[in-house]
Protein backbone atom coordinates (compact mmCIF):
# COMPACT_ATOMS: atom_id res chain seq x y z
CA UNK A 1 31.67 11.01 72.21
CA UNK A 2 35.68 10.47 72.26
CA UNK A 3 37.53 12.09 69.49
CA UNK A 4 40.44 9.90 67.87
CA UNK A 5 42.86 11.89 69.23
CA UNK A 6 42.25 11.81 72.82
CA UNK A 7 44.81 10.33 74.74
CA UNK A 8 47.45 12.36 72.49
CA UNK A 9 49.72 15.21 74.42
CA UNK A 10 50.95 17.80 72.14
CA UNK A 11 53.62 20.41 73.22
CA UNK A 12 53.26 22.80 70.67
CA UNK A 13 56.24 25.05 70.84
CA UNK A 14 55.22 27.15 67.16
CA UNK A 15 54.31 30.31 66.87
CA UNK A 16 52.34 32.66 63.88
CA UNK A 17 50.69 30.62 61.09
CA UNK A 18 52.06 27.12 60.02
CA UNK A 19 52.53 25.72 63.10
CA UNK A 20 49.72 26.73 64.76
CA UNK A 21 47.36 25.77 61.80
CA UNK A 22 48.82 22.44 62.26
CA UNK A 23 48.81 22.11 66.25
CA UNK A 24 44.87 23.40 65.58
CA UNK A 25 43.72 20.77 63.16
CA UNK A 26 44.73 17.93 65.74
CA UNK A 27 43.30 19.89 68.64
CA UNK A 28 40.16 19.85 67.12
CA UNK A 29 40.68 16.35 66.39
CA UNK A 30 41.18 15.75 70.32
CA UNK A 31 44.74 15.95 71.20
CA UNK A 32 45.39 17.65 74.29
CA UNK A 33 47.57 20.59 72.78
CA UNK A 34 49.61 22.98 74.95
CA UNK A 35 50.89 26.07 73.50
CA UNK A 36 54.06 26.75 75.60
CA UNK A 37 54.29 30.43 75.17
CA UNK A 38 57.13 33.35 77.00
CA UNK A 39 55.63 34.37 79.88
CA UNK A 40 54.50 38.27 79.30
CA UNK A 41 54.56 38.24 75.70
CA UNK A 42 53.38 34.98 74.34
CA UNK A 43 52.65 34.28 70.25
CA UNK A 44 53.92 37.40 68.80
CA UNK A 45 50.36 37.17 66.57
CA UNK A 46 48.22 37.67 69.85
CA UNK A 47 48.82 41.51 69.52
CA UNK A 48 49.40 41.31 65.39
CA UNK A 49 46.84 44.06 63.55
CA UNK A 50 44.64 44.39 66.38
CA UNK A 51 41.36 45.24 65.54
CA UNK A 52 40.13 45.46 69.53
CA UNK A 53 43.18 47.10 72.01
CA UNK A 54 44.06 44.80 74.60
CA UNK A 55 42.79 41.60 73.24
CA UNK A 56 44.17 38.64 71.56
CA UNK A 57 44.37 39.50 67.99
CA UNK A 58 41.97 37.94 65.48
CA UNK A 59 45.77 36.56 63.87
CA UNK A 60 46.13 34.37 67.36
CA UNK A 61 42.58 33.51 68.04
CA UNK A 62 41.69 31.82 64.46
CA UNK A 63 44.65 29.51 64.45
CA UNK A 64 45.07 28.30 68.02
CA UNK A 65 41.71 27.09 69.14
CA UNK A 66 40.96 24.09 71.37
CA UNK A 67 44.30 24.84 72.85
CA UNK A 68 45.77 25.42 76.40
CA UNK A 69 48.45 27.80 77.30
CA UNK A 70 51.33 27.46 79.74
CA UNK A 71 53.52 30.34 80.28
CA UNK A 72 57.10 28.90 80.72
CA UNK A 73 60.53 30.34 80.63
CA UNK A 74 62.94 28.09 79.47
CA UNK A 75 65.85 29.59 80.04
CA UNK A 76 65.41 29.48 83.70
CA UNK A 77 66.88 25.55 85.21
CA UNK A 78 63.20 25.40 86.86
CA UNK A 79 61.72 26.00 84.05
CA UNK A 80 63.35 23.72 81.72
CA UNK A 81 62.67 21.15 84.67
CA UNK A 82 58.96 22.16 83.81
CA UNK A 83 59.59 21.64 80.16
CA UNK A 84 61.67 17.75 80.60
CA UNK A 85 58.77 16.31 82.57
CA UNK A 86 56.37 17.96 80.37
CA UNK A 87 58.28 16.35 77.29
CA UNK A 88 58.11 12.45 79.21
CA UNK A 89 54.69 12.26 79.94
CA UNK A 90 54.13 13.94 75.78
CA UNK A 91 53.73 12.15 72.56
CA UNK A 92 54.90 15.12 69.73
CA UNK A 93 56.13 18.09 70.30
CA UNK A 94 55.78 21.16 67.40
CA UNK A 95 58.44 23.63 66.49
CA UNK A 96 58.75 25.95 64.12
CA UNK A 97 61.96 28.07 65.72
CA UNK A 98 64.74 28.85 63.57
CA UNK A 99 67.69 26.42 62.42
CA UNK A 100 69.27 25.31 65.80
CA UNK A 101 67.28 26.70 68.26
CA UNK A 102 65.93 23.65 70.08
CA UNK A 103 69.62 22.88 70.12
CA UNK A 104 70.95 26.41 71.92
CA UNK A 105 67.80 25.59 74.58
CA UNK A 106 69.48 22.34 75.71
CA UNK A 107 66.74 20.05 73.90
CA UNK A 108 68.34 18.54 70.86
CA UNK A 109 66.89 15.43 69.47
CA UNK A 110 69.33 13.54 71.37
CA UNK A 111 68.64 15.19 74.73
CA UNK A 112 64.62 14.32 73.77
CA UNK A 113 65.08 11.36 72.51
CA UNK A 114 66.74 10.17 75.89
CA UNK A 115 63.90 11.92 77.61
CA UNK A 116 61.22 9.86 75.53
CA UNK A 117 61.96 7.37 73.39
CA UNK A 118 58.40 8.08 72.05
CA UNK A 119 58.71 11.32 71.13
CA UNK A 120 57.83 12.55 67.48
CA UNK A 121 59.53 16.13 66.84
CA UNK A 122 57.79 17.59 64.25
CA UNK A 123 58.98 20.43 62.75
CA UNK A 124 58.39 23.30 60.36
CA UNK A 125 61.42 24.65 57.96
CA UNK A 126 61.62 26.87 55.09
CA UNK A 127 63.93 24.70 53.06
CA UNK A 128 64.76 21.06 53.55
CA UNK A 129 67.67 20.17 55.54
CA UNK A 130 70.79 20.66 52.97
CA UNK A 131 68.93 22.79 50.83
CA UNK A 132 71.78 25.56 49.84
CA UNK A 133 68.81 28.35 51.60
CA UNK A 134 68.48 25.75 54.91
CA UNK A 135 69.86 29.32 56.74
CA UNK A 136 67.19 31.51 55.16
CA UNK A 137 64.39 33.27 56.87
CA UNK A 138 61.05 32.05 55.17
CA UNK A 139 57.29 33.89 55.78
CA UNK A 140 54.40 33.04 53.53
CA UNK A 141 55.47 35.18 50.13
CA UNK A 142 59.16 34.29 50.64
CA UNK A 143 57.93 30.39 50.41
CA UNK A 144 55.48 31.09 47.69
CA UNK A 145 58.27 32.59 45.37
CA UNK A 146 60.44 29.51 46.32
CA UNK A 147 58.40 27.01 45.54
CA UNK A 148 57.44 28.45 42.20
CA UNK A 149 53.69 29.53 42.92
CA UNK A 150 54.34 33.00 42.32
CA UNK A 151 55.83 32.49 39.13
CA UNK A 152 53.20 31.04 37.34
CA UNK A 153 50.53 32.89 38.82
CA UNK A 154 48.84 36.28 37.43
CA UNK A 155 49.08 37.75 33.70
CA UNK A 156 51.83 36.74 31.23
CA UNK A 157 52.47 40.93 30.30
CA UNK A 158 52.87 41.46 34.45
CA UNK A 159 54.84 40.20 37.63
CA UNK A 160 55.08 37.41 39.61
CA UNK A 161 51.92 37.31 41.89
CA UNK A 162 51.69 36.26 45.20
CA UNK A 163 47.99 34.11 46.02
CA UNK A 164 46.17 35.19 48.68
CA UNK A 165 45.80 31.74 50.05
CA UNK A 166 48.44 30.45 52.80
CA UNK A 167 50.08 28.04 50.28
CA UNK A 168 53.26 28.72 52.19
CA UNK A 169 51.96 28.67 56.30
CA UNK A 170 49.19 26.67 56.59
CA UNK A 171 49.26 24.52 53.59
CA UNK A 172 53.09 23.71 55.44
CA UNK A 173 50.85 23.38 58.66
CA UNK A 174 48.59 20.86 56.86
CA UNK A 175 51.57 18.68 55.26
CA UNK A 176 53.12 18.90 58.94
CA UNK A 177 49.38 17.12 60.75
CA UNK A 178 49.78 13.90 57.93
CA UNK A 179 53.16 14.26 58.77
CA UNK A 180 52.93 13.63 62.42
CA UNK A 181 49.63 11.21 62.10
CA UNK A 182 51.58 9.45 60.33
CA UNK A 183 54.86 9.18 62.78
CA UNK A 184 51.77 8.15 65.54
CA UNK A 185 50.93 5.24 63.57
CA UNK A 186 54.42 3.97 62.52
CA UNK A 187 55.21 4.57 66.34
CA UNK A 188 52.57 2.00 66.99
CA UNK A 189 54.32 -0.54 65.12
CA UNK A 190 57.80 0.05 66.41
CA UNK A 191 57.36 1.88 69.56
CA UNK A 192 59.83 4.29 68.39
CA UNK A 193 59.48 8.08 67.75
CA UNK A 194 61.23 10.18 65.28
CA UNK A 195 62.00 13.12 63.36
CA UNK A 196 59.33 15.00 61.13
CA UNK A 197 60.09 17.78 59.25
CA UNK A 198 58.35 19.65 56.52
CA UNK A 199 59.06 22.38 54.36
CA UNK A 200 57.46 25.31 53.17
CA UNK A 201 59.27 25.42 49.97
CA UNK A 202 58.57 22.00 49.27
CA UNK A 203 54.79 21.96 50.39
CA UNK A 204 53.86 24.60 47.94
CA UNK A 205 56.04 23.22 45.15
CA UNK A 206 53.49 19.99 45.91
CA UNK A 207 50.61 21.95 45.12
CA UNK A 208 52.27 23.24 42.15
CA UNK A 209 52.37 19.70 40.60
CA UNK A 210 50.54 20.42 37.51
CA UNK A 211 53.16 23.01 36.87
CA UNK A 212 55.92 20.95 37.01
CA UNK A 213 54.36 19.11 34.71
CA UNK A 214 53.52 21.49 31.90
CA UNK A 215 57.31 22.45 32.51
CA UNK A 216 57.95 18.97 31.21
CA UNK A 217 55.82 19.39 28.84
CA UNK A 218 56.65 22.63 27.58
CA UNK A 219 60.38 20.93 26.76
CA UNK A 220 59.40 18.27 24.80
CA UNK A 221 56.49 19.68 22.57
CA UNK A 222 57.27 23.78 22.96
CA UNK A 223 53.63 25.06 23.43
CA UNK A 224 50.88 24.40 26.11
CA UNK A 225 48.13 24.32 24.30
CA UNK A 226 45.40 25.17 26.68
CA UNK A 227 47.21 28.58 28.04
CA UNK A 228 46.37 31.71 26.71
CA UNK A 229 49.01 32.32 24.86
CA UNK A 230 48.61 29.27 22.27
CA UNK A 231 48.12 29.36 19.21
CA UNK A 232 48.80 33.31 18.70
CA UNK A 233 51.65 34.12 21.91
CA UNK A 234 54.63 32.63 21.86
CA UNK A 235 56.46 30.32 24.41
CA UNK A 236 59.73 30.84 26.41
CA UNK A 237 61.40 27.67 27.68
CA UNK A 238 59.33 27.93 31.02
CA UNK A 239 56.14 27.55 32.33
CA UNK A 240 54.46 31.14 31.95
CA UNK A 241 51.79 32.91 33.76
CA UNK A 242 48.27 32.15 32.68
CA UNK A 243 46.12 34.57 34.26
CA UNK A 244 42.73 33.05 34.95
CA UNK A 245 43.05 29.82 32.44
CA UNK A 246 42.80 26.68 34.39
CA UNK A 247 45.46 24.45 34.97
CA UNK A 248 43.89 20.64 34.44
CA UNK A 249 43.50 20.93 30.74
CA UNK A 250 40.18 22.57 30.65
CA UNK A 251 39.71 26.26 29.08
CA UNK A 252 38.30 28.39 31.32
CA UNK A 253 37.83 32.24 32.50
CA UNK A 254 36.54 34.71 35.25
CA UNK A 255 33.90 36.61 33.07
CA UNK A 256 31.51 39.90 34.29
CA UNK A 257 27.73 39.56 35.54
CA UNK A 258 25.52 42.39 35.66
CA UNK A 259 27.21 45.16 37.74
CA UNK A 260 30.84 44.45 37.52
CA UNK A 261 31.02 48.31 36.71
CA UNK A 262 30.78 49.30 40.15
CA UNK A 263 30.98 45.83 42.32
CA UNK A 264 34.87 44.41 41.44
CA UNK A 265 33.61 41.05 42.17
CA UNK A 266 30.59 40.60 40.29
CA UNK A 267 31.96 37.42 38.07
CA UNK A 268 31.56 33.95 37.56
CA UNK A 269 34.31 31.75 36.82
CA UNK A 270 33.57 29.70 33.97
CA UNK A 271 34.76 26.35 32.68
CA UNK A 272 34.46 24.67 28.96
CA UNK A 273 35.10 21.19 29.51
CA UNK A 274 34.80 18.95 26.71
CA UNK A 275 31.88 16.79 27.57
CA UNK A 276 30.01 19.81 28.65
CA UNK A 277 30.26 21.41 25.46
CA UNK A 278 26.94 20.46 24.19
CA UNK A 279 25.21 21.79 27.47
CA UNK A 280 27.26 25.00 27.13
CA UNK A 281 25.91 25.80 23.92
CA UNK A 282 22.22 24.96 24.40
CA UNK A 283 22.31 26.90 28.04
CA UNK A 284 23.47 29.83 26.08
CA UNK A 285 20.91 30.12 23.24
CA UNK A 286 23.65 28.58 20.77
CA UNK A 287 22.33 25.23 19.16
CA UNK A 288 24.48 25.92 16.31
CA UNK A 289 27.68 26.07 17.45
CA UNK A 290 27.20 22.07 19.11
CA UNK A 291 28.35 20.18 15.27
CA UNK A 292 29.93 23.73 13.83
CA UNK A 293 33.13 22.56 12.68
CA UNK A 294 34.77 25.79 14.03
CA UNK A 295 33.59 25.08 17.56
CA UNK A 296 32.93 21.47 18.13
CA UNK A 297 36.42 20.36 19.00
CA UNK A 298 38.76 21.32 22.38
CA UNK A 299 41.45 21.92 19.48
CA UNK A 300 39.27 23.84 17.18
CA UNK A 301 37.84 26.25 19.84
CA UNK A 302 41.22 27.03 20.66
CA UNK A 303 42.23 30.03 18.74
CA UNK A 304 39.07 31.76 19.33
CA UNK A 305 38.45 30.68 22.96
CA UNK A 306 38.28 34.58 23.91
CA UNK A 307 35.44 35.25 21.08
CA UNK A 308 33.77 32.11 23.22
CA UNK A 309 34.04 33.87 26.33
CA UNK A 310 33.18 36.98 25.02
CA UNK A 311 30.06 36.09 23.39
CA UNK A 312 29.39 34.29 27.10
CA UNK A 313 29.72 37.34 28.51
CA UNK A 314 27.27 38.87 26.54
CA UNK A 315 24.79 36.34 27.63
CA UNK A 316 25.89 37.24 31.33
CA UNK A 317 25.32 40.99 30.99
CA UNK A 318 21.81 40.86 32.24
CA UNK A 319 22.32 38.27 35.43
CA UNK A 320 23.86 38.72 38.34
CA UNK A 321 26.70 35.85 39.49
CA UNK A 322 24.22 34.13 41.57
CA UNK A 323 21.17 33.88 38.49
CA UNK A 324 24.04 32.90 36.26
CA UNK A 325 25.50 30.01 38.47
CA UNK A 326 21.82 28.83 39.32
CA UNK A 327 20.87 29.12 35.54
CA UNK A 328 24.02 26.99 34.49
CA UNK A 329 24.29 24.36 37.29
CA UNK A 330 21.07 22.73 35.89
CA UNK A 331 22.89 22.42 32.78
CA UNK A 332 25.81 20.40 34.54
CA UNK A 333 28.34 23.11 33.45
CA UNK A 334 31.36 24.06 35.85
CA UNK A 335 30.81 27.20 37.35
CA UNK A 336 31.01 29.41 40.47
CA UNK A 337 30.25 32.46 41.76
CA UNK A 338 33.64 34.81 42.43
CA UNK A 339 32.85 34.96 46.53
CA UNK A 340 34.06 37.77 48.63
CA UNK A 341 34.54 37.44 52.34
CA UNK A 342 31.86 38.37 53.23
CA UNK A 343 29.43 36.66 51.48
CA UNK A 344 31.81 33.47 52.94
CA UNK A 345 31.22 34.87 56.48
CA UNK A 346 27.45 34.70 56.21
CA UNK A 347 26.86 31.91 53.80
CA UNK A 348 24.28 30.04 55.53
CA UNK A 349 25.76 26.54 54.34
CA UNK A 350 29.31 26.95 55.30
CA UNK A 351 27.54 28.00 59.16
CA UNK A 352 25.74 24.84 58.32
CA UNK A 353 28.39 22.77 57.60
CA UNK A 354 30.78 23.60 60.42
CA UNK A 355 32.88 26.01 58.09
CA UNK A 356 32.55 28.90 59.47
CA UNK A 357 31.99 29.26 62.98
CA UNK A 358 31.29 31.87 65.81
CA UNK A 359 32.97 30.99 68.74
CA UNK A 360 32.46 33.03 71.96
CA UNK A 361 35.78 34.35 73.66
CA UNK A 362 36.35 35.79 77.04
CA UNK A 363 37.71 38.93 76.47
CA UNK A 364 36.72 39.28 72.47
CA UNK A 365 33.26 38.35 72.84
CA UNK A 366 31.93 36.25 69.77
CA UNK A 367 34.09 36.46 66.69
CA UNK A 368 33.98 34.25 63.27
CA UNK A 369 36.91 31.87 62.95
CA UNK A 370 37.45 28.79 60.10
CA UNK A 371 36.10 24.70 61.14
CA UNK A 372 37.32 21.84 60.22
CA UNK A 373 37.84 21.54 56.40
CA UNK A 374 37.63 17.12 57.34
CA UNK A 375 34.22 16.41 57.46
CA UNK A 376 33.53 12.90 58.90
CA UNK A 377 30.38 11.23 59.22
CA UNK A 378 30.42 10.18 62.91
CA UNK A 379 32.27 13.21 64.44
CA UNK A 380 31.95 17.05 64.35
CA UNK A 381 34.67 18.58 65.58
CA UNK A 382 33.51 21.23 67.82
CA UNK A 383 35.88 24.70 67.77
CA UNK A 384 36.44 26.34 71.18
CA UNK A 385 38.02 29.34 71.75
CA UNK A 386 41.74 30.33 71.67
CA UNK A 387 43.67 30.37 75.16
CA UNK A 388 44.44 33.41 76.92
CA UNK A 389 47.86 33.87 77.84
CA UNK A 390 49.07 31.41 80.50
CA UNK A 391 45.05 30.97 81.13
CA UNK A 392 45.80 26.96 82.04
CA UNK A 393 49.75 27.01 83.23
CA UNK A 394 47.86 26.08 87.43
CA UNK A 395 46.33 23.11 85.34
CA UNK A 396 49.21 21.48 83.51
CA UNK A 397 51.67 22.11 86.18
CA UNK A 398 49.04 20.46 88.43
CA UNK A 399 49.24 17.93 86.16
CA UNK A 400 52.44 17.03 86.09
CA UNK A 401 52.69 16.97 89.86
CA UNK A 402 53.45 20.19 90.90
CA UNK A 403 52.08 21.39 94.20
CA UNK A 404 50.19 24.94 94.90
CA UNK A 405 53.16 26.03 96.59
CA UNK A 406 55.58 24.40 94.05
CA UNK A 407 53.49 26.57 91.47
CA UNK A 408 53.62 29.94 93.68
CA UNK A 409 56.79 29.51 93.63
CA UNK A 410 57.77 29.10 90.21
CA UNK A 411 55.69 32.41 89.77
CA UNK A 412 57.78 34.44 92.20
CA UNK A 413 60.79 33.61 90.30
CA UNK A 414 59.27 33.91 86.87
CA UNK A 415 59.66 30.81 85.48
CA UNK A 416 55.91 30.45 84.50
């Protein structure tokens, strides 16, 4: 079956996380993707925490699948020859090199648009273009800090916390793909490429959303009434930290199962919306509290919401996560198990669903990488194994015209 993206050449020039994640979500979608890597060395993340010596890293092979790899040196005149017919017979091409590098290699947006009118030049920054910190070197914390994640995340009497989700690399990776899908179909309609750029500043101040609006908030009324600290704490003049309270408006907590003494993840994470009040109290042996003044409102259940969730708790002490979840999910009530990696690695559902997936690898042998997160109904993406370093350079110069002896020779002087 042909994949909506076939037809669609991809130089992806990125390297490490937010790139790549992007590059790897259209792969899998079908573009032809070609990781143009320095020959030798390649993505510095293909020897990043190895766990097995002299194999691509787990950090390379889980975010550069369904790829191919040409080794090219582009500071050699042949092989920037390689790279300008590579760029007119491409439709995007991915960086994510510092400010002005593309520009120092001879290949400015000028230069590419005069090679391809076509082209889209996508591109991954740490701060917009004018931003006073457009010079600044940005990883994934840097970005989280930036865009305000970390400073509304963890406990209001700690600091800052960082998430361990890539809000900064490959939610900027995932802004980037709509980013250039988008580019593809406006190219349709005028025949013209352009310029896409995303930041990683800005893409996790956009998941931050809700926090820029209980900033708002916050200045007009003074209080946030469904963080922790209301009605008791008291409120600065910015958004605080809120530990494990939700942030749509709906009280909620990670509480202990049965074992949290010795297993540091036995929890649930539970939720007291409104309409599910009702349901909360009869699941929990509590048929009084459903028309008790003192609990049946949001507002009223307020300034004891801990006493809630410790009386909850009580009712947990005796189940594990999983009897809890399975007890309260046929009462409707929003709930979930606190899941470690592992138990993510062999969830039978998520192998199911295309999730999780074991991909075999030439020098690796199977390992366990992320799917696609897009499910559609008339395509599974299938996930194929990362590239070894300059494993299909013979094919794409072959590709693009070169001869067996035009290739040899390009070898002999190091240019691939």
């Amino acid at each position: 079956m042909s994949k909506p993206l076939e037809g669609i050449k991809i130089i992806d020039f990125t390297h490490v996380q937010a790139g790549p994640a992007c590059t790897q979500l259209l792969a899998w979608f079908g573009a032809d993707v070609i990781k143009v890597e320095r020959p030798g060395s390649g993505d510095v993340t293909r020897n990043q925490l190895r766990d097995i010596p002299d194999a691509d890293a787990l950090y390379f092979t889980m975010l550069n699948s369904n790829k191919k790899s040409l080794t090219l040196d582009t500071k050699k005149p042949e092989g920037k020859e390689v790279l300008e017919k590579l760029i007119r017979e491409s439709d995007v091409l991915v960086e994510n090199f510092g400010p002005g590098a593309l520009d120092r290699m001879g290949f400015s947006w000028e230069r590419l648009n005069e090679l391809n009118p076509k082209m889209i030049v996508a591109s991954v920054k740490g701060f917009s273009d004018g931003h006073h910190y457009d010079d600044l070197k940005v990883y994934e914390n840097v970005a989280q800090c930036a865009g305000g994640a970390a400073s509304t995340t963890g406990f209001w009497d700690g600091p800052p916390t960082i998430s361990a989700a890539a809000l900064g690399d490959s939610n900027t990776g995932m802004h980037l793909a709509i980013g250039i899908l988008t580019a593809l179909i406006g190219r349709d309609k005028t025949g013209k490429g352009q310029k896409v750029a995303v930041s990683m500043q800005d893409s996790v101040l956009n998941l931050c959303r809700v926090k820029l609006r209980d900033q708002q908030r916050l200045e007009r009324v003074g209080y946030l009434e469904e963080y922790p600290q209301y009605p008791h704490g008291e409120f600065s003049d910015v958004v605080p930290r809120g530990g494990n309270a939700g942030g749509g408006g709906q009280p909620g907590w990670v509480l202990k199962c049965k074992g949290w003494e010795t297993d540091p993840n036995a929890y649930i994470y539970f939720t007291i919306q409104g309409h599910a009040w009702e349901p909360i109290c009869k699941a929990l042996g509590k048929p009084e509290w459903i028309d008790d003044p003192a609990y049946k409102t949001a507002e009223a259940r307020q300034p004891h919401i801990f006493e809630i969730f410790g009386t909850i708790e009580g009712w947990l002490a005796d189940k594990t996560k999983f009897e809890a979840v399975d007890i309260l999910r046929k009462f409707d009530i929003p709930c979930a198990p606190v899941l470690t990696m592992k138990e993510l690695a062999n969830d039978p559902s998520l192998r199911a669903s295309g999730t999780i997936v074991e991909v075999p690898h030439k020098k690796r042998g199977s390992y366990l990488t992320v799917g696609s997160p897009i499910k559609f109904s008339d395509m599974k993406p299938e996930v194929t194994a990362s590239p070894l370093l300059g494993e299909h350079t013979d094919e794409v110069l072959a590709g693009l015209g070169y001869s067996r002896q035009d290739i040899f020779n390009l070898r002999e002087i190091k240019a691939v």
